[in-house]
N, C-alpha and C. Protein backbone atom coordinates (compact mmCIF):
# COMPACT_ATOMS: atom_id res chain seq x y z
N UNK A 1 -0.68 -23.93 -75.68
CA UNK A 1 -1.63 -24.63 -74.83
C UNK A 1 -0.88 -25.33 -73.70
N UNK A 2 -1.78 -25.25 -72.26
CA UNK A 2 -0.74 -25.87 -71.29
C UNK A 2 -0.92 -26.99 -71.36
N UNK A 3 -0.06 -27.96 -70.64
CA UNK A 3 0.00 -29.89 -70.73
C UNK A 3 -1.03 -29.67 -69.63
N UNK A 4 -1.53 -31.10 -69.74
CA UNK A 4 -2.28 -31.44 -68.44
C UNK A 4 -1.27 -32.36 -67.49
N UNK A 5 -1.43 -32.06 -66.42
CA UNK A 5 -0.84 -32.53 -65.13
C UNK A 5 -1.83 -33.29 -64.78
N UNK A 6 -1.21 -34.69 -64.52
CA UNK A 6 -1.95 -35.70 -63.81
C UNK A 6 -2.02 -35.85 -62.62
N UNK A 7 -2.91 -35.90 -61.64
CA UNK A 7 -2.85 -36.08 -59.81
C UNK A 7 -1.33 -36.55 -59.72
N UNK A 8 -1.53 -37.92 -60.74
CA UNK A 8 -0.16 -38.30 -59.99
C UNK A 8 1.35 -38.18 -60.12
N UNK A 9 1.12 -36.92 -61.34
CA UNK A 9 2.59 -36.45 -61.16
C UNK A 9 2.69 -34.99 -60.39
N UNK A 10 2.04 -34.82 -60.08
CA UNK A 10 1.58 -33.55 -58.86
C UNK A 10 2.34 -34.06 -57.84
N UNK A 11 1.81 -35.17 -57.32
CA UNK A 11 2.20 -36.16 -56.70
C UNK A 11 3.60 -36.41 -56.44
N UNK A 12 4.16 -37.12 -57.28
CA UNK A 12 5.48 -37.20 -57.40
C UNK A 12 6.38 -36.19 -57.34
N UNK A 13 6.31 -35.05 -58.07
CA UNK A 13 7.08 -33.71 -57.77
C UNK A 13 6.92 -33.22 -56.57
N UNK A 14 5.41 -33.36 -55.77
CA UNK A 14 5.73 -32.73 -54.45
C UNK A 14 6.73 -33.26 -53.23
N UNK A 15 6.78 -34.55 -53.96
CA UNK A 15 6.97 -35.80 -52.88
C UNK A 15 8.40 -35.26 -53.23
N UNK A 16 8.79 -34.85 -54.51
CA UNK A 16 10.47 -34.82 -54.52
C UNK A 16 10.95 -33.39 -54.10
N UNK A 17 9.98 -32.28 -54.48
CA UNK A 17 9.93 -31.16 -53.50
C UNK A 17 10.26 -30.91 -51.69
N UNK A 18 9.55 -31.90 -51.56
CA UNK A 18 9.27 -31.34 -49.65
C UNK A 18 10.62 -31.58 -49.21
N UNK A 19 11.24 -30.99 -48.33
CA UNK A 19 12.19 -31.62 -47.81
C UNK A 19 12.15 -32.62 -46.43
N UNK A 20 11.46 -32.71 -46.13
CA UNK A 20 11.08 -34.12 -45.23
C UNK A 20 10.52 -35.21 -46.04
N UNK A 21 10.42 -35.21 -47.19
CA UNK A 21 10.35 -36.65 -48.22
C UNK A 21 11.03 -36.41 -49.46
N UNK A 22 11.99 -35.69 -49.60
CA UNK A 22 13.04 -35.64 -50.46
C UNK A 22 13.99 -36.48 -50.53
N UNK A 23 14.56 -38.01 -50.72
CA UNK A 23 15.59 -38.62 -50.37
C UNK A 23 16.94 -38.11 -50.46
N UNK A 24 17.53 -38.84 -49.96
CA UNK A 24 18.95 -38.60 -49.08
C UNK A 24 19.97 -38.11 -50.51
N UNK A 25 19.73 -38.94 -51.76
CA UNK A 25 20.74 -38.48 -52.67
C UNK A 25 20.42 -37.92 -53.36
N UNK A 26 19.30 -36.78 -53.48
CA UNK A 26 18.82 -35.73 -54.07
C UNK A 26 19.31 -34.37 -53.32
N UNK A 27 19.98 -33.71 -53.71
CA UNK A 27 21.03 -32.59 -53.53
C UNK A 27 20.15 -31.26 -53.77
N UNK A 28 19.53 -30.91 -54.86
CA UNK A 28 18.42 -30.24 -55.40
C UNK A 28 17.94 -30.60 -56.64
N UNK A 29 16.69 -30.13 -56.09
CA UNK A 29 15.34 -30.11 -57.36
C UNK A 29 15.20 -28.45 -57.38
N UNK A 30 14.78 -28.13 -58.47
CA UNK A 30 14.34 -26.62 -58.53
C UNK A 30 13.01 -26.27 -57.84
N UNK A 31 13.39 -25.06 -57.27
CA UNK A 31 12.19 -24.71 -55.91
C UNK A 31 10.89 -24.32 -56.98
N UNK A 32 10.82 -24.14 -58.39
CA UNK A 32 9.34 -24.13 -58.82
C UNK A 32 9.48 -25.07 -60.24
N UNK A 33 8.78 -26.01 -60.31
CA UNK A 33 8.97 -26.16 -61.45
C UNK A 33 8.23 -26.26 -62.38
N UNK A 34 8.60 -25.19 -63.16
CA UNK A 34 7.20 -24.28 -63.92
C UNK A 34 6.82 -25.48 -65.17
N UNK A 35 7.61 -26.40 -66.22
CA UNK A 35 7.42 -27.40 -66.66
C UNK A 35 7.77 -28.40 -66.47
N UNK A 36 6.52 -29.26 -65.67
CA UNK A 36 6.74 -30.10 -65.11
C UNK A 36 6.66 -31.44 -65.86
N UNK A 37 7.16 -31.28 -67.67
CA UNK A 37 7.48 -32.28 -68.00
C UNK A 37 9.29 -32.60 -68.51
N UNK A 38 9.78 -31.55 -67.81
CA UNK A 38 11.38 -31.18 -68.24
C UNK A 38 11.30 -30.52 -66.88
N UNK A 39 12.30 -30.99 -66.15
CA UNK A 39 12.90 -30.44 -65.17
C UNK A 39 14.45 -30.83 -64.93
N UNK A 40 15.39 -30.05 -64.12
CA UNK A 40 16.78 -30.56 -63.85
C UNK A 40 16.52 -31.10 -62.32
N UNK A 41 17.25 -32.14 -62.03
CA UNK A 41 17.90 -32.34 -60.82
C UNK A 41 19.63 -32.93 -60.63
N UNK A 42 19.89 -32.53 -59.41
CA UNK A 42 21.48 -32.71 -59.20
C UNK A 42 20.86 -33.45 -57.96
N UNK A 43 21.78 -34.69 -58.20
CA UNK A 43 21.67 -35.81 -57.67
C UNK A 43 23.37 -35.87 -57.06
N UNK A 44 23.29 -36.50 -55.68
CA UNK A 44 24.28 -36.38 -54.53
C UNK A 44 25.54 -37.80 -55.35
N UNK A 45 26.72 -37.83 -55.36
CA UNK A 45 27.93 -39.10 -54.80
C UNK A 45 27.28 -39.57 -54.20
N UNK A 46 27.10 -40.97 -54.09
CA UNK A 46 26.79 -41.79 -52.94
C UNK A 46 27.79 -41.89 -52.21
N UNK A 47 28.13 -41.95 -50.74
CA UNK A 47 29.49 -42.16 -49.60
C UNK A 47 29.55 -43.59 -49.88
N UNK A 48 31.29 -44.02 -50.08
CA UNK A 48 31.59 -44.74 -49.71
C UNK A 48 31.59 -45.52 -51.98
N UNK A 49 31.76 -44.46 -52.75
CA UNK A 49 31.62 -45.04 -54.03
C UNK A 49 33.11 -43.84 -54.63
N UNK A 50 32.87 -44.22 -55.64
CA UNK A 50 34.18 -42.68 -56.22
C UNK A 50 33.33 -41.88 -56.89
N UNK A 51 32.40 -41.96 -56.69
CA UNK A 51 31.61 -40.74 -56.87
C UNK A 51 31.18 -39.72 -55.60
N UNK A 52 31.65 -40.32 -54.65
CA UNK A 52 31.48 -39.10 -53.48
C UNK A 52 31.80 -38.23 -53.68
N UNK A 53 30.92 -36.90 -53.06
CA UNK A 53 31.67 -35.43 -53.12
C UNK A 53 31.11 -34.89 -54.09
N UNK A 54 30.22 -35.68 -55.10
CA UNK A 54 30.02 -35.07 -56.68
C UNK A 54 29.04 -34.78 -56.50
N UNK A 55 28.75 -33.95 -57.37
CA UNK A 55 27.41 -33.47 -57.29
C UNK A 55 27.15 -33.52 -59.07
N UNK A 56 25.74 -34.18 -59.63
CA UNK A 56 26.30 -34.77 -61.01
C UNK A 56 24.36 -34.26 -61.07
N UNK A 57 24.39 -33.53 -62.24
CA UNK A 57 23.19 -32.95 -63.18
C UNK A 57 22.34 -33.53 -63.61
N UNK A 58 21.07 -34.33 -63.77
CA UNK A 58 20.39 -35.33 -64.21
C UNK A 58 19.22 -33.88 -64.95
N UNK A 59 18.59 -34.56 -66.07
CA UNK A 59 17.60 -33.71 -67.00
C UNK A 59 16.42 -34.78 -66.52
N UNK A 60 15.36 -34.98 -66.11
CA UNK A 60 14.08 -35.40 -66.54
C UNK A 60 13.18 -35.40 -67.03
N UNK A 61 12.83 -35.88 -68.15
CA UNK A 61 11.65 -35.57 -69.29
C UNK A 61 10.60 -36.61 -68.72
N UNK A 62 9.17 -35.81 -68.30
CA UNK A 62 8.18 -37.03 -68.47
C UNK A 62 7.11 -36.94 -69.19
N UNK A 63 6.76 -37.98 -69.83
CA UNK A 63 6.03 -38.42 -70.53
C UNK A 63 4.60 -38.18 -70.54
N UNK A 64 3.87 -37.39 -71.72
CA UNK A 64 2.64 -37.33 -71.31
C UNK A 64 1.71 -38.32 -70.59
N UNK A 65 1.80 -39.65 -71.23
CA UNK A 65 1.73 -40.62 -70.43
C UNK A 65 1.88 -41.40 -69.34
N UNK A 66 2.71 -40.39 -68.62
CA UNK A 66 3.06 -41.09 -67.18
C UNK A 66 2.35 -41.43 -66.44
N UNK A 67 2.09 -42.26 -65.63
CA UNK A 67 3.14 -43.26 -65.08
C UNK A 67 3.02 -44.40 -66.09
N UNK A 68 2.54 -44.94 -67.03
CA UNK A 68 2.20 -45.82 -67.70
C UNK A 68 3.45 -45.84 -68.74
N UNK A 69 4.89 -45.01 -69.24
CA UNK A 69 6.01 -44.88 -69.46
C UNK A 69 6.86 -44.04 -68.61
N UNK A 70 7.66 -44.77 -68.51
CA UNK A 70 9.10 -44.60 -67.75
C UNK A 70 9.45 -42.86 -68.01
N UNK A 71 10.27 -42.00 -67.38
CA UNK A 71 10.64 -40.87 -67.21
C UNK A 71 11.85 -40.89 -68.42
N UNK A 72 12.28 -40.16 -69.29
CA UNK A 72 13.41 -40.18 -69.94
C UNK A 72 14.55 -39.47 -68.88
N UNK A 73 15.41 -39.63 -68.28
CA UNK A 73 16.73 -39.44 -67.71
C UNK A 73 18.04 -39.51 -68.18
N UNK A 74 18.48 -38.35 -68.02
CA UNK A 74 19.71 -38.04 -68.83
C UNK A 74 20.79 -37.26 -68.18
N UNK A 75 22.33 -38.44 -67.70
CA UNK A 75 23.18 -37.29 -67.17
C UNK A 75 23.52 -35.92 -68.34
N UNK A 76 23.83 -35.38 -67.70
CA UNK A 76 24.42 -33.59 -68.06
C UNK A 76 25.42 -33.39 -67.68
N UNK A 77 25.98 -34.41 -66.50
CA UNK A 77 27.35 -34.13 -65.85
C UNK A 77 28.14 -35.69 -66.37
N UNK A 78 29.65 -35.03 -67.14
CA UNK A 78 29.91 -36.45 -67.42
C UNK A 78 30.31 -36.99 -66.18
N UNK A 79 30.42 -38.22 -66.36
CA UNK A 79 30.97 -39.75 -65.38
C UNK A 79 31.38 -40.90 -66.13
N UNK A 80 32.60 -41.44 -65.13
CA UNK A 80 32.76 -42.80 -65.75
C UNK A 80 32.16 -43.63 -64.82
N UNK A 81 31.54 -44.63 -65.87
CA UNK A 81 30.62 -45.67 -65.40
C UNK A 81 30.25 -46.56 -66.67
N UNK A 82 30.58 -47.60 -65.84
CA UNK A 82 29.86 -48.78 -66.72
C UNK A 82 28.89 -48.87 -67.58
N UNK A 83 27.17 -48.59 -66.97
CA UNK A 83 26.59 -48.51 -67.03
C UNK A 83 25.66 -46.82 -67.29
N UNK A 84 26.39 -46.31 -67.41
CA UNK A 84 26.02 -44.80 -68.14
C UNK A 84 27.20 -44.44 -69.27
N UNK A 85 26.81 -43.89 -69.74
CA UNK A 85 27.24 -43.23 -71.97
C UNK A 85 26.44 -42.11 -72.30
N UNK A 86 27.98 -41.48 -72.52
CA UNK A 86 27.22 -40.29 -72.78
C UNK A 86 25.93 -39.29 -71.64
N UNK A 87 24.68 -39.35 -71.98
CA UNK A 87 23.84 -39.16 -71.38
C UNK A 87 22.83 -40.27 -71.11
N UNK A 88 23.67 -41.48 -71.77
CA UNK A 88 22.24 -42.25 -71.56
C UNK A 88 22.29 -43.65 -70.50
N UNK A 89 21.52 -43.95 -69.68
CA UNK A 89 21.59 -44.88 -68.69
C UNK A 89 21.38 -46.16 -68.98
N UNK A 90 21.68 -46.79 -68.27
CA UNK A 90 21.58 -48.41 -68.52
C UNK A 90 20.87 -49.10 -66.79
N UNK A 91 19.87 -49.08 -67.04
CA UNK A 91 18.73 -49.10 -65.53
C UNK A 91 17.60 -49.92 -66.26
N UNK A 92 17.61 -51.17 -65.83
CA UNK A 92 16.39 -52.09 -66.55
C UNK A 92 15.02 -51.29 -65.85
N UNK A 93 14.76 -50.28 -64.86
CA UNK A 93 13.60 -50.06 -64.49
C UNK A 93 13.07 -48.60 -65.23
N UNK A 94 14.20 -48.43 -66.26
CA UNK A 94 13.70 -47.09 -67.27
C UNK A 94 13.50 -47.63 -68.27
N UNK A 95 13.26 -48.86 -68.47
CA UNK A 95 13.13 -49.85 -69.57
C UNK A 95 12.51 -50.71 -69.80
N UNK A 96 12.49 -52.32 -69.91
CA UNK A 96 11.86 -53.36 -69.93
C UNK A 96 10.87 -53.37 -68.50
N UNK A 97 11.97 -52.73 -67.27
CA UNK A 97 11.20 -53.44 -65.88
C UNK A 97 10.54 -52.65 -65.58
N UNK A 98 9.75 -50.97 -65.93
CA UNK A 98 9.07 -50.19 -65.91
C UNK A 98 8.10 -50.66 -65.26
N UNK A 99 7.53 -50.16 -64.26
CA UNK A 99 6.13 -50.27 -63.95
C UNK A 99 5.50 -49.66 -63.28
N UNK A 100 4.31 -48.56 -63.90
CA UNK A 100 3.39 -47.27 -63.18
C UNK A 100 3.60 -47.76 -61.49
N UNK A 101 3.56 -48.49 -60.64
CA UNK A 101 4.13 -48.34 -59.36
C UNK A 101 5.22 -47.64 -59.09
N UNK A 102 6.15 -47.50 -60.04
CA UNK A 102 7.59 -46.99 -59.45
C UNK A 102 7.14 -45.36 -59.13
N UNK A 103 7.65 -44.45 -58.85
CA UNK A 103 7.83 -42.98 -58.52
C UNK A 103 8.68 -42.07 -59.09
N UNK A 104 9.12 -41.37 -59.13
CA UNK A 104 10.36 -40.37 -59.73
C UNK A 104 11.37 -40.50 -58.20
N UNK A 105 10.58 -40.81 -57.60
CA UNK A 105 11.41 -40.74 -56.10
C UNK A 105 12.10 -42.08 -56.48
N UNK A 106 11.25 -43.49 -56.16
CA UNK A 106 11.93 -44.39 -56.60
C UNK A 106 12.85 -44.35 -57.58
N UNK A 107 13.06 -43.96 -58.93
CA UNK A 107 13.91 -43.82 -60.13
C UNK A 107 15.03 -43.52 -59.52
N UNK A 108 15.01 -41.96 -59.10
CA UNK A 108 16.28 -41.28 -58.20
C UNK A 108 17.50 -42.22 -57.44
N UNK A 109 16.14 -42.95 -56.41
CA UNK A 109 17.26 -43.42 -55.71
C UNK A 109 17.92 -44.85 -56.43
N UNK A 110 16.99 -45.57 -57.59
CA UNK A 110 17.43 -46.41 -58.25
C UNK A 110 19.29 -46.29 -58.55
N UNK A 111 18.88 -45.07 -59.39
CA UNK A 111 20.18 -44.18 -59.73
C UNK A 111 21.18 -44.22 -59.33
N UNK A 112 20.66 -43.73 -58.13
CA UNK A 112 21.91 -43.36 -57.07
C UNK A 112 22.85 -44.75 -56.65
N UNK A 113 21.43 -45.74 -56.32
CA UNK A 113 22.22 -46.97 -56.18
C UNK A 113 23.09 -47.58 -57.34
N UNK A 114 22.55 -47.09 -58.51
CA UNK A 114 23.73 -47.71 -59.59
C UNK A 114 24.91 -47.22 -59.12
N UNK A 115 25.08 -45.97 -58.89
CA UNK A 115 26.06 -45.09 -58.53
C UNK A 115 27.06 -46.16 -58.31
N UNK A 116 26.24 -46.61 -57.41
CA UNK A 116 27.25 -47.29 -55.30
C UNK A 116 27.76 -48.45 -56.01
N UNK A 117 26.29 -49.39 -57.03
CA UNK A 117 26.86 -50.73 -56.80
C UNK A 117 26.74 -50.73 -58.95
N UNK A 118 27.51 -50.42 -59.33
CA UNK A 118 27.91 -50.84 -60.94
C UNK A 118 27.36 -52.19 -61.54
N UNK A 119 26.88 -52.04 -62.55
CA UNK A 119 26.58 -53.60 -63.49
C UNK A 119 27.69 -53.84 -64.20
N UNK A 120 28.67 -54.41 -64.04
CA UNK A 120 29.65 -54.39 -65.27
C UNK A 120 29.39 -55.59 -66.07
N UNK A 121 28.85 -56.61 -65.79
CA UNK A 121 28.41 -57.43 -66.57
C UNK A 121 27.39 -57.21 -67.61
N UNK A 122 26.67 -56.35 -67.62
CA UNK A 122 25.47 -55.34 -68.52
C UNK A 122 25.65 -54.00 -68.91
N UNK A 123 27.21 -53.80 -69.33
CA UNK A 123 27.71 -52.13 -69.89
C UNK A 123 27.25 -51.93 -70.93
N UNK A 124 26.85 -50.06 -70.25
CA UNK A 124 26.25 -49.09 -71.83
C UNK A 124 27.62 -48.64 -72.28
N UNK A 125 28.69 -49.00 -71.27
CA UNK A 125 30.23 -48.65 -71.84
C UNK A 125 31.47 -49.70 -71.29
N UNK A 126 30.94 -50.64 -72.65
CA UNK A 126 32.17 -52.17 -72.51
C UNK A 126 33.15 -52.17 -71.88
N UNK A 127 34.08 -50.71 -72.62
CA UNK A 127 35.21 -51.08 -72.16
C UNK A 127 35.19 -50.18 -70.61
N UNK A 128 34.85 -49.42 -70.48
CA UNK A 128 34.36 -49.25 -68.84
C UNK A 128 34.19 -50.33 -67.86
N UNK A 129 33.28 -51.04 -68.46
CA UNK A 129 32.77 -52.44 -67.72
C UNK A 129 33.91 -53.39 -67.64
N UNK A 130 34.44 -53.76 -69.01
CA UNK A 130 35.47 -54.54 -68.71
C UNK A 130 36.89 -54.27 -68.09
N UNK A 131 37.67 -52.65 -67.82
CA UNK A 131 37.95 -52.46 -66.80
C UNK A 131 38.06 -52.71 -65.87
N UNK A 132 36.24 -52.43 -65.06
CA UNK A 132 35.55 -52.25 -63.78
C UNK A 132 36.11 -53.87 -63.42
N UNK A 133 35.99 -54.54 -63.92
CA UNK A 133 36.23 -56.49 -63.97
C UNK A 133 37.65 -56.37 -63.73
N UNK A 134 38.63 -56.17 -64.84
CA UNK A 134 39.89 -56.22 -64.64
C UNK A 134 40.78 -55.46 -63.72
N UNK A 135 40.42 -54.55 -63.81
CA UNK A 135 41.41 -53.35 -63.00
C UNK A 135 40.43 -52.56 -62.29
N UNK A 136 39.75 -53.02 -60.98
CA UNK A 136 39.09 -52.19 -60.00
C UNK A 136 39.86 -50.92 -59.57
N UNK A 137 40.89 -51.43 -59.37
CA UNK A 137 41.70 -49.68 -58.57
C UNK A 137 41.95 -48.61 -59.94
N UNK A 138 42.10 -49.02 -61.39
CA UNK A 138 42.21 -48.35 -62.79
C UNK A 138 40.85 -47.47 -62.32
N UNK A 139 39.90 -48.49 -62.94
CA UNK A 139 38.54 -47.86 -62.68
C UNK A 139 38.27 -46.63 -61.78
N UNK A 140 38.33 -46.78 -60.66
CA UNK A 140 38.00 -46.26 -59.52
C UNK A 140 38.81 -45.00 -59.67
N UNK A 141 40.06 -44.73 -59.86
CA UNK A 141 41.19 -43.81 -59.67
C UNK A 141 40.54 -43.12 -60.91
N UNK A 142 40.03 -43.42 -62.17
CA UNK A 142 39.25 -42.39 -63.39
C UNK A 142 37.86 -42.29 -63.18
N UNK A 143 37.36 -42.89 -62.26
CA UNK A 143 35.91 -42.30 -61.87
C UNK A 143 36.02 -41.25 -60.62
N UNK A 144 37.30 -41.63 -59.69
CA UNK A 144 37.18 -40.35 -58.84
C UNK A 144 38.11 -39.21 -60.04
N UNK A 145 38.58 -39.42 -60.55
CA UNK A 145 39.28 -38.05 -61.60
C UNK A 145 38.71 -37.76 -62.10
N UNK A 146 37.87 -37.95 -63.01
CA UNK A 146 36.37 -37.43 -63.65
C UNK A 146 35.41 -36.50 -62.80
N UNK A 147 35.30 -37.20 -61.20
CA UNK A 147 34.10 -36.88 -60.25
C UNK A 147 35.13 -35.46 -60.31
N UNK A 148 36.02 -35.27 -60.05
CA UNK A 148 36.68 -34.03 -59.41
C UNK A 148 36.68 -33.38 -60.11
N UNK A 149 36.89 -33.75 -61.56
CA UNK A 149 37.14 -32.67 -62.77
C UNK A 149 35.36 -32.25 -62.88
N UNK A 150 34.36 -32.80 -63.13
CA UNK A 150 33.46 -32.16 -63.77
C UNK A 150 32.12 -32.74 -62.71
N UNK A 151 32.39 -32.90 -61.21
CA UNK A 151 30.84 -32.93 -60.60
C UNK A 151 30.95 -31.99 -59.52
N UNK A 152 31.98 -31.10 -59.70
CA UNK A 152 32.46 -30.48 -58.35
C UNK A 152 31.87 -28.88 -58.55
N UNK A 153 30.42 -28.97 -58.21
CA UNK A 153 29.65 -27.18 -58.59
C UNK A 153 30.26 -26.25 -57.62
């Protein structure tokens, strides 16, 4: 049996589809996406982070319920980061700060901005975080070695 598609995730996928309202750190979305409650996107390095240059795999699961629960998001491409483990993110707006206003567009670029600007005071990976605190240039020199080893398609 097929899912039902809600206006407003019609909505949202087209918005992340078009390329004149596709944001800047969305690299690709798949040109059909036949289930539109699992889809991949590869999400851009932000310039000017040590993740530039990367190009890093994100899974999106949404929720029959959407917009009324948050999108499940999951890297596929590893990274070091504070605030991402494994596959799983550390973004108060996939979580507690959820709220049917946000977009899949919004989420994205949420993302991206973790990218740029790190929580290390709120790590899904301590000793990452506490690093990121102690030894900025440590950090940085194994997040661009990581980016090179495994975001480089």
């Amino acid at each position: 049996m097929a899912r039902y598609i809600s206006p407003r995730l019609k909505n949202d996928i087209s918005d992340l589809c078009l390329e004149e309202s596709k944001p800047d750190a969305i690299h690709k979305i798949p040109d059909e996406i036949s289930n539109a409650s699992l889809f991949d996107v590869i999400l851009k390095g932000p310039i000017d982070s040590p993740y530039q240059g990367g190009l890093f795999k994100l899974t999106m699961e949404i929720p029959s319920d959407y917009p009324f629960r948050p999108p499940t998001i999951r890297f596929r491409t590893q990274i070091y980061h504070p605030n991402i483990n494994g596959e799983s993110i550390c973004l108060d707006i996939l979580k507690k700060e959820w709220s049917p206003a946000f977009s899949l567009h919004k989420v994205l670029l949420s993302i991206s901005s973790l990218l740029a600007n790190p929580n290390p005071d709120d790590p899904l990976s301590p000793e990452v975080g506490a690093e990121f605190k102690a030894n900025y240039a440590q950090y940085k020199k194994k997040a661009i070695e990581m980016t090179n080893k495994y975001a480089r398609l």
